[in-house]
PDB file of N, CA and C in Angstrom:
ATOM      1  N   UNK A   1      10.860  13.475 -11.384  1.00  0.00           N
ATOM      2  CA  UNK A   1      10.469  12.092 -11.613  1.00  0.00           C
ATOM      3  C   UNK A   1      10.785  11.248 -10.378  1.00  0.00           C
ATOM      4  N   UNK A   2      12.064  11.042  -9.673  1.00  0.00           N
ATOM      5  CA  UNK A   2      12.254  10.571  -8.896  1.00  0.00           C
ATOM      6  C   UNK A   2      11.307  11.074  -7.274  1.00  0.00           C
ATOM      7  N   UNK A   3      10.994  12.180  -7.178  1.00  0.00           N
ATOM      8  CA  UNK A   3       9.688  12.373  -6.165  1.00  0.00           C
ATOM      9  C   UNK A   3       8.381  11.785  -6.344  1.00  0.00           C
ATOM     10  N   UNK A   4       8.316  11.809  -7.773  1.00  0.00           N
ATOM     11  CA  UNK A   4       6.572  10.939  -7.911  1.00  0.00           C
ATOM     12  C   UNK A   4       7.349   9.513  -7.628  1.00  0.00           C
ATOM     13  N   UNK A   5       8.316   8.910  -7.444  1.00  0.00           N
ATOM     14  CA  UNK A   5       8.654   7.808  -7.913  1.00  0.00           C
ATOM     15  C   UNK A   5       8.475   7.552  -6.310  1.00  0.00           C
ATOM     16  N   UNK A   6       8.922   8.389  -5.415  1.00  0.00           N
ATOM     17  CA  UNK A   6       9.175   8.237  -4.098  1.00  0.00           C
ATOM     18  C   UNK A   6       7.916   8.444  -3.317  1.00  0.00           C
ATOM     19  N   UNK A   7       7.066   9.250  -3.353  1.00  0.00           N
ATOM     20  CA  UNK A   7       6.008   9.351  -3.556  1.00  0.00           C
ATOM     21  C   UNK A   7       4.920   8.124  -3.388  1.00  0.00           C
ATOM     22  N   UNK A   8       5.118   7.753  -4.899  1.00  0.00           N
ATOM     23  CA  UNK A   8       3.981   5.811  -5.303  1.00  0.00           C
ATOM     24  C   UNK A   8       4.472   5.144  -4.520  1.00  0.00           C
ATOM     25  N   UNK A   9       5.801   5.040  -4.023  1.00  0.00           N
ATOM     26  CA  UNK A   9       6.250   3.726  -3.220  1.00  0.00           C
ATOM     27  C   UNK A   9       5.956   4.239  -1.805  1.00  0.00           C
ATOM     28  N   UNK A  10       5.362   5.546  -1.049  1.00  0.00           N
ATOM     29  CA  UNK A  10       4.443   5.723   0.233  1.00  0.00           C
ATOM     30  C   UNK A  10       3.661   5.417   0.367  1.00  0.00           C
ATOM     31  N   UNK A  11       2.925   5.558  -1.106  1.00  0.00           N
ATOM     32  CA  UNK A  11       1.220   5.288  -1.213  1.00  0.00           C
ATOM     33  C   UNK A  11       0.749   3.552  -1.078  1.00  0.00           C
ATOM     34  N   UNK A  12       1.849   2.848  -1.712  1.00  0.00           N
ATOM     35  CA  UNK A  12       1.754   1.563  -2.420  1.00  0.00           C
ATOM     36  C   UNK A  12       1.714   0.544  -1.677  1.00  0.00           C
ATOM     37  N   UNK A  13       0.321  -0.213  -1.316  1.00  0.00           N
ATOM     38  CA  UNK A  13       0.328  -1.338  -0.747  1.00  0.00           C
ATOM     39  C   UNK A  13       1.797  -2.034  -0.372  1.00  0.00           C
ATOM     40  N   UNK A  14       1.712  -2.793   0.228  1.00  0.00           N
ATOM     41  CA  UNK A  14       2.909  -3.764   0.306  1.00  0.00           C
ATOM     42  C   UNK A  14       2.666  -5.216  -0.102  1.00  0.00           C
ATOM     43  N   UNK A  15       1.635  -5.364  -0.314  1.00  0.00           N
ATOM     44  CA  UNK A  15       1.321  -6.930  -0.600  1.00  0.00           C
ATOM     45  C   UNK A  15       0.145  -6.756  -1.459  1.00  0.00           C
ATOM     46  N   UNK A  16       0.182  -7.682  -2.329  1.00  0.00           N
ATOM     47  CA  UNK A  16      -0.691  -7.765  -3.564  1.00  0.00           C
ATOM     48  C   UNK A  16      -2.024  -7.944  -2.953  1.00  0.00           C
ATOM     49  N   UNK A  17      -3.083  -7.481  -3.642  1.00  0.00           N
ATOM     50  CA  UNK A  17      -4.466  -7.254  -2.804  1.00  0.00           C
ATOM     51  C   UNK A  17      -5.427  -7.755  -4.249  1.00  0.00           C
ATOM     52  N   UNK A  18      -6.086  -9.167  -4.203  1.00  0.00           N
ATOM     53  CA  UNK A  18      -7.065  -9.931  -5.249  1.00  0.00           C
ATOM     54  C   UNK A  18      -8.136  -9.035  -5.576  1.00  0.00           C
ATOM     55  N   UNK A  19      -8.590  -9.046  -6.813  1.00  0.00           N
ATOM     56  CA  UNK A  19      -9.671  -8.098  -6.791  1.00  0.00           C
ATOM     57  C   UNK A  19      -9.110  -6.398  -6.930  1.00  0.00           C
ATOM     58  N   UNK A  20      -8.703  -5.969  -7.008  1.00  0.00           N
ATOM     59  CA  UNK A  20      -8.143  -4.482  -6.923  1.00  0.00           C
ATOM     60  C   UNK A  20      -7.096  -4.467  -8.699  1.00  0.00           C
ATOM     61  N   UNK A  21      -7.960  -4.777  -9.489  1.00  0.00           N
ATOM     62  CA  UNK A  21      -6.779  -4.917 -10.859  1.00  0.00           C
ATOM     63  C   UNK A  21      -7.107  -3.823 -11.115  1.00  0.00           C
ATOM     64  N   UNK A  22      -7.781  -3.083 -11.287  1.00  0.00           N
ATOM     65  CA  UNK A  22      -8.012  -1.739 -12.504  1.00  0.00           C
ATOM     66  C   UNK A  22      -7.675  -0.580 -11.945  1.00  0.00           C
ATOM     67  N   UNK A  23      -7.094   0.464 -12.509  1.00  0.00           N
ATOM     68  CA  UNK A  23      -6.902   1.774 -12.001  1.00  0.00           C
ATOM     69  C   UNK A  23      -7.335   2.334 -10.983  1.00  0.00           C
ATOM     70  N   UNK A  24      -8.570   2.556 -11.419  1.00  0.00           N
ATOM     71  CA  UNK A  24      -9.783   3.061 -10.552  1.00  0.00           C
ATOM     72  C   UNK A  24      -9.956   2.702  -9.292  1.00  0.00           C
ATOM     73  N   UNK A  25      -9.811   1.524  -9.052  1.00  0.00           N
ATOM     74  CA  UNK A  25     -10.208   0.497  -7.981  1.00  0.00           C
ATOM     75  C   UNK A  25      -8.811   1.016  -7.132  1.00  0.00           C
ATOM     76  N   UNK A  26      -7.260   0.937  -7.595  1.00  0.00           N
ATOM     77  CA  UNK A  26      -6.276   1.293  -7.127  1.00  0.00           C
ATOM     78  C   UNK A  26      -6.665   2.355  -6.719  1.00  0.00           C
ATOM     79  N   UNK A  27      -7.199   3.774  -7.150  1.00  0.00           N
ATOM     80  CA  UNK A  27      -6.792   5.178  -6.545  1.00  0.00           C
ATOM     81  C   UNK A  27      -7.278   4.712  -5.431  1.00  0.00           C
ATOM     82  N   UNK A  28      -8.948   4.687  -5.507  1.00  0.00           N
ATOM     83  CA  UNK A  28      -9.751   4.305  -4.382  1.00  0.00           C
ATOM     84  C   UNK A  28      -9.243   3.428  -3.110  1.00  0.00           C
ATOM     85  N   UNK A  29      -9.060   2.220  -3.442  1.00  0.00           N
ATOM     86  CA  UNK A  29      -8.670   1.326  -2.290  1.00  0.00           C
ATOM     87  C   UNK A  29      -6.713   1.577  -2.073  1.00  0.00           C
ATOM     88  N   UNK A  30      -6.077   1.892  -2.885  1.00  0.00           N
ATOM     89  CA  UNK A  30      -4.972   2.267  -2.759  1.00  0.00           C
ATOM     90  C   UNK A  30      -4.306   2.188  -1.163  1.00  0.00           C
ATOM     91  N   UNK A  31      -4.696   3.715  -1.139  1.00  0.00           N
ATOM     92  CA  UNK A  31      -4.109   4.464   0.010  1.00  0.00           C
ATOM     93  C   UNK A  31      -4.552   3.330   1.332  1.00  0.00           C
ATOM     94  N   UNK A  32      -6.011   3.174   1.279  1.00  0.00           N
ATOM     95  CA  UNK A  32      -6.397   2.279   2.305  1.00  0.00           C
ATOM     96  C   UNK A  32      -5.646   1.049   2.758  1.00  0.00           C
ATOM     97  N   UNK A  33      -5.606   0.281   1.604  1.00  0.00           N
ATOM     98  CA  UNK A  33      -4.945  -0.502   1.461  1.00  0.00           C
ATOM     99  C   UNK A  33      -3.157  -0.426   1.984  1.00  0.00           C
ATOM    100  N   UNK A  34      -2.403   0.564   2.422  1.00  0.00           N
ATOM    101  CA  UNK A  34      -1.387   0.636   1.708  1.00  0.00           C
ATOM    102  C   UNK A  34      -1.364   0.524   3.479  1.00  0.00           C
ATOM    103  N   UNK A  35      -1.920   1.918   4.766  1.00  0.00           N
ATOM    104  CA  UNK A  35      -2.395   1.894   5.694  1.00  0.00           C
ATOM    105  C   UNK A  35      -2.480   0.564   6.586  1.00  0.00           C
ATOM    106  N   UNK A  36      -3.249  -0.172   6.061  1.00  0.00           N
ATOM    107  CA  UNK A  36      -3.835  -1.794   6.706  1.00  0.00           C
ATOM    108  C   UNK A  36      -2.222  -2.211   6.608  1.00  0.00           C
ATOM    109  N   UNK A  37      -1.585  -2.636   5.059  1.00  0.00           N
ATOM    110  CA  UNK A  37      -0.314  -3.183   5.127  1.00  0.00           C
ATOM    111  C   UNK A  37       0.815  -3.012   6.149  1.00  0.00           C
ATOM    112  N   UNK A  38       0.902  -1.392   6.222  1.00  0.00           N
ATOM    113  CA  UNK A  38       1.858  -1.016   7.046  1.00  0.00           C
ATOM    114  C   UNK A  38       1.871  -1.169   8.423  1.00  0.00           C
ATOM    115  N   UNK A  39       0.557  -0.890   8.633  1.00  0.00           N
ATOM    116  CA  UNK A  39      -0.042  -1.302  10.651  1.00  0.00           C
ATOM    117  C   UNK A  39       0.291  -2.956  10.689  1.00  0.00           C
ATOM    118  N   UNK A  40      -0.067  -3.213   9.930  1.00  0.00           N
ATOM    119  CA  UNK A  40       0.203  -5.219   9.906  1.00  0.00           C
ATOM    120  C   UNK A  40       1.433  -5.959  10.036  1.00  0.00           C
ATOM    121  N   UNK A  41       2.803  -5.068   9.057  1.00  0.00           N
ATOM    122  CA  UNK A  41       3.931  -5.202   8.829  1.00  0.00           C
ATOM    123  C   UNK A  41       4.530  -4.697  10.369  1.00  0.00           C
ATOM    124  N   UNK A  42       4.016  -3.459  11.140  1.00  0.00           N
ATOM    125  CA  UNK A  42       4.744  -2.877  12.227  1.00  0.00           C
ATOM    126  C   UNK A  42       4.128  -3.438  13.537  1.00  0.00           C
ATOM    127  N   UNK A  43       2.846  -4.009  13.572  1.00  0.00           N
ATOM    128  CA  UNK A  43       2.459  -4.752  14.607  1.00  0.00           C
ATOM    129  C   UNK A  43       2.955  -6.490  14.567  1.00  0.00           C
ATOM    130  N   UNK A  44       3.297  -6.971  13.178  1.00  0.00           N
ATOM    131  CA  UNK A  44       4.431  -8.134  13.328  1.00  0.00           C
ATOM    132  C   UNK A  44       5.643  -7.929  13.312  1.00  0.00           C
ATOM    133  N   UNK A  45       5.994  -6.677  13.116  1.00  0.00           N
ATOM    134  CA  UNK A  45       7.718  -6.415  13.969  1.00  0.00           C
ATOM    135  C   UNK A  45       7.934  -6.623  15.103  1.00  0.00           C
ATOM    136  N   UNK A  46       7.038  -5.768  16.081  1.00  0.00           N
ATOM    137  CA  UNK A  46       6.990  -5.949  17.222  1.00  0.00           C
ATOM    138  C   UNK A  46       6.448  -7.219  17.943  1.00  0.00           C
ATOM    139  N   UNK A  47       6.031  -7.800  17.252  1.00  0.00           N
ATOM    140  CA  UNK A  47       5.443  -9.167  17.942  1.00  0.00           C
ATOM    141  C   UNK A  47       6.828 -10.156  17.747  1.00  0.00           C
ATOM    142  N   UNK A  48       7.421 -10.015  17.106  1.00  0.00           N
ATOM    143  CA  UNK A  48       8.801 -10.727  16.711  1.00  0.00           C
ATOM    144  C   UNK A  48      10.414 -10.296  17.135  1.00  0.00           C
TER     145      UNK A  48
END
């Protein structure tokens, strides 16, 4: 349990994303989503 747990929180956006409510929409845009967050979060580290 604690690996899937560790796991969702790799996959998992970092910031709430409008439009993306339903499951489905999550698997799909998910991962993408999760990608964009993290490049965004590590290119304003470094800018700071």
């Amino acid at each position: 349990m604690r690996t899937a747990a560790e796991l969702a929180e790799n996959v998992a956006p970092t910031r709430p994303h409008a439009g993306i409510e339903s499951a489905a929409a999550n698997l799909i845009a998910g991962p993408f989503a999760s990608m964009m967050d993290r490049a965004r979060d590590a290119l304003a580290a470094k800018k700071s």
